[in-house]
N, C-alpha and C. Protein backbone atom coordinates (compact mmCIF):
# COMPACT_ATOMS: atom_id res chain seq x y z
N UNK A 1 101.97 40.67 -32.21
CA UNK A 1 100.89 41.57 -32.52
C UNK A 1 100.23 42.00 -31.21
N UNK A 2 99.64 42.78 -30.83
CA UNK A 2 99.18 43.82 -30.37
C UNK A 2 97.67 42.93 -29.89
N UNK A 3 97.85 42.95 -28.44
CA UNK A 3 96.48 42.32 -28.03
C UNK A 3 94.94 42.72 -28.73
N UNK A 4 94.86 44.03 -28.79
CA UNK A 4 93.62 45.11 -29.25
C UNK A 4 93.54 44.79 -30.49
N UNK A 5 95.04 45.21 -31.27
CA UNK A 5 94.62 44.93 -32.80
C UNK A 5 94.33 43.95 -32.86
N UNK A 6 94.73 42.43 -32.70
CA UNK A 6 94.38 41.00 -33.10
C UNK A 6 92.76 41.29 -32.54
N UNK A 7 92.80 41.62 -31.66
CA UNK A 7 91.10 41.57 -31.21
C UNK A 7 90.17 42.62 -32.44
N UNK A 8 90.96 43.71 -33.02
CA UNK A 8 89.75 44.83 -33.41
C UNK A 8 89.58 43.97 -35.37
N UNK A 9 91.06 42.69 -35.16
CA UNK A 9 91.25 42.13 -36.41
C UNK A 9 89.87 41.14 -36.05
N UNK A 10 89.46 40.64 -35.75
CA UNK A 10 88.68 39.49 -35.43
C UNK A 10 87.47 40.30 -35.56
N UNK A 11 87.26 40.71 -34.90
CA UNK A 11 85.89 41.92 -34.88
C UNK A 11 85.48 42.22 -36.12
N UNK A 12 86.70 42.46 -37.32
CA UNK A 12 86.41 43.24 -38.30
C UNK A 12 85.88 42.25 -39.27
N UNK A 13 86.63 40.98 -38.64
CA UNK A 13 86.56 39.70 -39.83
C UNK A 13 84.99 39.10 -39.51
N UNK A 14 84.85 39.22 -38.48
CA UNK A 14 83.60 38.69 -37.95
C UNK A 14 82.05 39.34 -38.79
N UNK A 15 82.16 40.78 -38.49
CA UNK A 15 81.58 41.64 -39.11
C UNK A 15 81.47 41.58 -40.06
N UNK A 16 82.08 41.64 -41.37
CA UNK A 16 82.91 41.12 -42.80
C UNK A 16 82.18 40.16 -42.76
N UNK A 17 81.98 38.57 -42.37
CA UNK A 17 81.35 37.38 -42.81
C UNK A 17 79.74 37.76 -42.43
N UNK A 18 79.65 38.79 -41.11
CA UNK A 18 78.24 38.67 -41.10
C UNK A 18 77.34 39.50 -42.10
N UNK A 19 77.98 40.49 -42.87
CA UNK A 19 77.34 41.12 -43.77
C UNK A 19 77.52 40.39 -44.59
N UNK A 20 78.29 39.24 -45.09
CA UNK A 20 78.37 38.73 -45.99
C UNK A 20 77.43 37.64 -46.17
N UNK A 21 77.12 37.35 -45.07
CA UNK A 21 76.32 35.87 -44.99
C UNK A 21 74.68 36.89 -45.17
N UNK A 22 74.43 38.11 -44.55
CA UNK A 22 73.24 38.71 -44.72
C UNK A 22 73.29 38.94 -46.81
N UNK A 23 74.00 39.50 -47.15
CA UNK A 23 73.63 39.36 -48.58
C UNK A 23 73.40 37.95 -49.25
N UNK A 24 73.73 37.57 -48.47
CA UNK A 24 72.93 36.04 -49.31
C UNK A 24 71.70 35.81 -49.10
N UNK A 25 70.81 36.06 -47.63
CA UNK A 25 70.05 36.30 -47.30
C UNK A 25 68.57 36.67 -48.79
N UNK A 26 68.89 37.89 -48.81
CA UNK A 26 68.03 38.56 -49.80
C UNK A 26 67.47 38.08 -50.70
N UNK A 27 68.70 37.58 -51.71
CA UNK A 27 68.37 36.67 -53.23
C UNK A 27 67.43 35.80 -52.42
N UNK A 28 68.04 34.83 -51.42
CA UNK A 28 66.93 33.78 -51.13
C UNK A 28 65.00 34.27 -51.19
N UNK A 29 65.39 35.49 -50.67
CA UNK A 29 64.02 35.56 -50.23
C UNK A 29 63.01 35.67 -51.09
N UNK A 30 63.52 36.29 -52.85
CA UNK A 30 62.98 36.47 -53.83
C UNK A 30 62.82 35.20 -54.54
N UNK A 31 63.57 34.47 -54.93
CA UNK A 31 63.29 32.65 -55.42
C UNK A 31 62.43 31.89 -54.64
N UNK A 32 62.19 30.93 -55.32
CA UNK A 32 61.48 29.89 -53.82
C UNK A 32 62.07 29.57 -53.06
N UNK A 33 61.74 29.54 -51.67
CA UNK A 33 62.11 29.52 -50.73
C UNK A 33 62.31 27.86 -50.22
N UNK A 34 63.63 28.01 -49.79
CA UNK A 34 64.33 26.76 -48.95
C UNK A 34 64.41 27.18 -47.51
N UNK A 35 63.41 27.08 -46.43
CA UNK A 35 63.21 27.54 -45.47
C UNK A 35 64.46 27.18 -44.51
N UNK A 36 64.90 25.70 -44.72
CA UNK A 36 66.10 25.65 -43.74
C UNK A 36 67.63 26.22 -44.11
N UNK A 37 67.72 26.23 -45.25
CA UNK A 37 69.20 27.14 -45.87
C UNK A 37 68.84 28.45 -45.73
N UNK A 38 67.62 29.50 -45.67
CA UNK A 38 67.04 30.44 -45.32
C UNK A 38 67.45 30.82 -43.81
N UNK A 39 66.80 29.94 -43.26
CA UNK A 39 67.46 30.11 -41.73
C UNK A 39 68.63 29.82 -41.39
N UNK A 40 69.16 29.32 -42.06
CA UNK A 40 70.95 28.85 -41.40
C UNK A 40 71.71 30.17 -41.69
N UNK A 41 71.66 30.61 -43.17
CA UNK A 41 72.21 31.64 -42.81
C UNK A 41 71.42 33.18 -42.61
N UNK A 42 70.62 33.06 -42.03
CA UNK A 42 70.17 33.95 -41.16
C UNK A 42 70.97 34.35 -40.00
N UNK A 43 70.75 32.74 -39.13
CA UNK A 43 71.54 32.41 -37.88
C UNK A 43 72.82 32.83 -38.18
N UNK A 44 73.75 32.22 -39.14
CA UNK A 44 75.07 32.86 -39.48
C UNK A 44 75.79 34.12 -39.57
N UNK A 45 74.09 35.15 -39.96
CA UNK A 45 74.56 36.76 -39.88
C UNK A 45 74.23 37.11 -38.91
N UNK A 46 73.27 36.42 -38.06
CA UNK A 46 73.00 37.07 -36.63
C UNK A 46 74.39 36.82 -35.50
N UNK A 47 74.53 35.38 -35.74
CA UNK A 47 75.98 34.96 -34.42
C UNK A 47 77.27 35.94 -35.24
N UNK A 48 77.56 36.02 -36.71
CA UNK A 48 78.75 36.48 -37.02
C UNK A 48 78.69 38.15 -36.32
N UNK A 49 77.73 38.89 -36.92
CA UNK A 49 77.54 39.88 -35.83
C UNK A 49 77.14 40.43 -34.85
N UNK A 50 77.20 39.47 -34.03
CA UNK A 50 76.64 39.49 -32.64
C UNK A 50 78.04 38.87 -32.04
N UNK A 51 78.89 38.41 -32.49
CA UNK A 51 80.20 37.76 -32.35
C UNK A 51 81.44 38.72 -32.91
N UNK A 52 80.81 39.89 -33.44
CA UNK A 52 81.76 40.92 -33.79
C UNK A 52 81.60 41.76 -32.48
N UNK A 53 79.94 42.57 -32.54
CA UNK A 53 79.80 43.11 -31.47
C UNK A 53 80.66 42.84 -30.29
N UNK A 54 80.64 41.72 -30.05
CA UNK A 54 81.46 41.35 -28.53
C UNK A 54 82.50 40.85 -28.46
N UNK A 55 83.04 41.15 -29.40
CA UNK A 55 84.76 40.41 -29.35
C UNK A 55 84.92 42.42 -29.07
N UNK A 56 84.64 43.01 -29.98
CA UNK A 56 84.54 44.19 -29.88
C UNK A 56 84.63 45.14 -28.58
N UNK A 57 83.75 44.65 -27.88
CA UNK A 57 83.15 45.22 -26.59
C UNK A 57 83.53 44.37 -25.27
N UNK A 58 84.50 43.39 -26.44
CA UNK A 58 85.19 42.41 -24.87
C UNK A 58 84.25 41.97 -23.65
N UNK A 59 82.93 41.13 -24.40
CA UNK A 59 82.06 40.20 -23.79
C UNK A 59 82.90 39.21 -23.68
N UNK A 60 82.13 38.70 -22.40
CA UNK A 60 82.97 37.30 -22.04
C UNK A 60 82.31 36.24 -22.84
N UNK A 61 81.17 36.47 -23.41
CA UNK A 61 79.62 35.49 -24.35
C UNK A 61 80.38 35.41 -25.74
N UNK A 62 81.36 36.54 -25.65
CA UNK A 62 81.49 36.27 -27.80
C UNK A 62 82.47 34.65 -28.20
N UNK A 63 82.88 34.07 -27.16
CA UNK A 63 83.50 33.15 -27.57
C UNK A 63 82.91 31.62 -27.42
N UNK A 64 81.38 32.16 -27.25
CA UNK A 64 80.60 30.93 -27.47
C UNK A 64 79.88 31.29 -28.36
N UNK A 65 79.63 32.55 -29.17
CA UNK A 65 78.80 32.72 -30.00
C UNK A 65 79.82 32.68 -31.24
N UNK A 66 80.95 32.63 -31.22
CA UNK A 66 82.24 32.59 -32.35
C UNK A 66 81.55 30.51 -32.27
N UNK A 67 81.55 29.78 -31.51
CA UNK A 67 81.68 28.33 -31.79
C UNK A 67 80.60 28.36 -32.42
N UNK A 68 79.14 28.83 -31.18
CA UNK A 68 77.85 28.61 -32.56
C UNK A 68 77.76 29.01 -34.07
N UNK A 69 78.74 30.40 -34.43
CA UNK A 69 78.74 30.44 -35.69
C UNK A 69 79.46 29.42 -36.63
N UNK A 70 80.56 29.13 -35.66
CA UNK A 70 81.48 27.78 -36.62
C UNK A 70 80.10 26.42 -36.93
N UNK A 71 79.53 25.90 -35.80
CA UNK A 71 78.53 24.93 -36.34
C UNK A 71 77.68 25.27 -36.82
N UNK A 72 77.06 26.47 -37.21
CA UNK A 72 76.14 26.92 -38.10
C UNK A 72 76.67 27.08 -39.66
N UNK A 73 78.07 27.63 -39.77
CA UNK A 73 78.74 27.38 -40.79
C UNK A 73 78.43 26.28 -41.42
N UNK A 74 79.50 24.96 -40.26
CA UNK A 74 79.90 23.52 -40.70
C UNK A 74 78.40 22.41 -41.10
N UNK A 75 77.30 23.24 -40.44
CA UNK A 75 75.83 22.44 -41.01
C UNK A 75 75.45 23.25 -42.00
N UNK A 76 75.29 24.34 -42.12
CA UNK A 76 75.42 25.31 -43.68
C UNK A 76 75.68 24.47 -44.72
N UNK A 77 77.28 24.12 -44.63
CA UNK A 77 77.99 23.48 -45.70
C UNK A 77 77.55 21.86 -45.76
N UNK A 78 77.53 21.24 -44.87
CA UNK A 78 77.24 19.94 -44.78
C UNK A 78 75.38 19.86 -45.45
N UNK A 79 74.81 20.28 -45.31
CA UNK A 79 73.07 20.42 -45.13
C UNK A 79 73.80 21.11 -47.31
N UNK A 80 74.09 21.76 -47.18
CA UNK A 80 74.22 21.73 -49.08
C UNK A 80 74.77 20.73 -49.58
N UNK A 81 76.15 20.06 -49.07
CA UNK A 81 76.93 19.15 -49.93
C UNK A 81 75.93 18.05 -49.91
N UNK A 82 75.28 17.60 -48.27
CA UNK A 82 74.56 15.76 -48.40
C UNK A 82 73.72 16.01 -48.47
N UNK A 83 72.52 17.28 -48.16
CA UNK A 83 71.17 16.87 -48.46
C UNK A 83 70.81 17.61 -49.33
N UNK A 84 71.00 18.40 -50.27
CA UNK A 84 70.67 19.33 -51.02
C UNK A 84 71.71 18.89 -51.95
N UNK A 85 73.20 18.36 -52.11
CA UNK A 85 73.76 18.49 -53.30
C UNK A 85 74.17 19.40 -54.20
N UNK A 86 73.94 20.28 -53.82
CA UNK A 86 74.39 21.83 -54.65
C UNK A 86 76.07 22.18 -54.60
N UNK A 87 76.59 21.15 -53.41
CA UNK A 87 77.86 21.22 -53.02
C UNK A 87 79.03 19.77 -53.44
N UNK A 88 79.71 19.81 -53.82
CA UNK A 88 80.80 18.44 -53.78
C UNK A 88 80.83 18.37 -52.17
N UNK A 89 80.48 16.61 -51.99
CA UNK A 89 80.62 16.21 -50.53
C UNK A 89 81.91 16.53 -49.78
N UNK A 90 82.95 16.00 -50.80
CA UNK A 90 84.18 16.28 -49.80
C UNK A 90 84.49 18.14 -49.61
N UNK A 91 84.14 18.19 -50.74
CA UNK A 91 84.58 20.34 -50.48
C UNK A 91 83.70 20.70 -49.16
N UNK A 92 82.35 19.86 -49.13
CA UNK A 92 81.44 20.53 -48.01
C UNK A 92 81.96 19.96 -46.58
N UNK A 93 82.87 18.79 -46.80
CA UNK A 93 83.52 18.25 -45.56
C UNK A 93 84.38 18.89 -45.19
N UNK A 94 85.37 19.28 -46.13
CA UNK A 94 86.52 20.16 -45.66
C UNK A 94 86.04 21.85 -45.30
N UNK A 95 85.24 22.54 -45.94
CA UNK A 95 84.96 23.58 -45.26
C UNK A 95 84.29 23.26 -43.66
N UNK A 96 83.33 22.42 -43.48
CA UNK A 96 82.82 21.84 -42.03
C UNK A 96 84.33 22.03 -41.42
N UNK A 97 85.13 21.14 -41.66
CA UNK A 97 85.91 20.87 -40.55
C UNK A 97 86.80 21.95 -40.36
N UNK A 98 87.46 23.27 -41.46
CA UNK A 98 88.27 24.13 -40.92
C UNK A 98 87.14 25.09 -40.13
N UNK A 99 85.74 25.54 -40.72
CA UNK A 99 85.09 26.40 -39.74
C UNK A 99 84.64 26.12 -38.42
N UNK A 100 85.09 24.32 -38.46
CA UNK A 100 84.67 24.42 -36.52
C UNK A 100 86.50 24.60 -36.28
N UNK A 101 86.98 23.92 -36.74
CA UNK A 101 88.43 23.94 -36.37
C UNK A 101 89.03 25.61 -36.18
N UNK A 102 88.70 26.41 -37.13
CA UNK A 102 88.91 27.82 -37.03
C UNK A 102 87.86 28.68 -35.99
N UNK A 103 86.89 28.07 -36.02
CA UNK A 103 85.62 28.56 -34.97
C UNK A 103 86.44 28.69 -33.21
N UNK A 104 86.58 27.27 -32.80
CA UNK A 104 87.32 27.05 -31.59
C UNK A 104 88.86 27.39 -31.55
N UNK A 105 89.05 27.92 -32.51
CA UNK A 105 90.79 28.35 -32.63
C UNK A 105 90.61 29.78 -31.75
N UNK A 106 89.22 30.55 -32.68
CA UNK A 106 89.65 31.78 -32.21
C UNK A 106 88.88 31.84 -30.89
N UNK A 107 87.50 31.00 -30.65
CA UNK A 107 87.39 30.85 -29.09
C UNK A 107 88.32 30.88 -28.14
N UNK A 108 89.19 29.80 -28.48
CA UNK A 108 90.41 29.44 -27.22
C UNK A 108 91.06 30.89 -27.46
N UNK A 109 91.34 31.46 -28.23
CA UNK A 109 92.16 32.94 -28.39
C UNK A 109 91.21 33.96 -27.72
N UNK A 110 90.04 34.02 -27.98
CA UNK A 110 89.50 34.92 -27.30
C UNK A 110 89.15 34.71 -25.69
N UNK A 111 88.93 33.40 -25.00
CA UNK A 111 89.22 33.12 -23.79
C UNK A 111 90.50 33.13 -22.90
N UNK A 112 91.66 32.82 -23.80
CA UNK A 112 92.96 33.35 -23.46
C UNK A 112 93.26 34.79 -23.17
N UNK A 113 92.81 35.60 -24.06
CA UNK A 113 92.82 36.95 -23.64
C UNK A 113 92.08 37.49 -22.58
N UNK A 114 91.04 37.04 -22.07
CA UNK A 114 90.33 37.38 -21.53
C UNK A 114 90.64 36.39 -19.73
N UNK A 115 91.30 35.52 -19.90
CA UNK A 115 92.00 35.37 -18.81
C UNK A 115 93.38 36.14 -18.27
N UNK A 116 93.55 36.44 -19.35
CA UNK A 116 95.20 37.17 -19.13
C UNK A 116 95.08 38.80 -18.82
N UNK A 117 93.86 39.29 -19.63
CA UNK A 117 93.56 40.22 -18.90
C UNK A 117 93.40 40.86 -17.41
N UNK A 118 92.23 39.48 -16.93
CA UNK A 118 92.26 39.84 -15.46
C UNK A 118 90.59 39.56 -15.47
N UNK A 119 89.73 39.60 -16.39
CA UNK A 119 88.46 39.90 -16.11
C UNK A 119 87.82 38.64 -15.28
């Protein structure tokens, strides 16, 4: 595959979760409010697109803001399954561990490119 496309693919996916994580956003704001699941995925739509932006624009920053979104994810999920319960523990374990595991996958991919480039 095509250096650009895999990159404009990541961008798109990135983008994609961060509007996605912002519509969740909303409902919260109308129910009572859970101020720290409120903010997590806040944080989640801000790094997912702010981590599109610059995979995009081929920042050298988007592949630390791709990890912070993976641990904002993996405490997302963890912070519902053990302290809130709204989640099965092990489902909230296994999503934790592929979104850091997938988080630093596409880091190392996006730092690879960006060495091979030249920048």
């Amino acid at each position: 595959m095509n250096r650009s496309t895999a990159l404009l693919l990541i961008a798109v996916a990135l983008a994609g979760y961060g509007v996605y994580a912002a519509s969740d956003v909303l409902p919260m704001l109308v129910g009572p409010p859970m101020p720290v699941l409120l903010v997590l995925f806040v944080v989640q739509a801000v790094c997912a697109l702010a981590a599109a932006f610059g995979v995009w624009r081929h920042q050298r920053w988007a592949a630390g803001v791709v990890v912070c979104l993976g641990v904002c994810v993996a405490v997302t999920w963890l912070f519902e399954g053990f302290i809130l319960g709204i989640v099965a523990y092990l489902r909230a374990l296994l999503v934790a561990v592929i979104a850091l595991i997938l988080a630093l996958a596409v880091a190392r991919y996006l730092n690879s490119q960006r060495h091979s480039v030249g920048d």
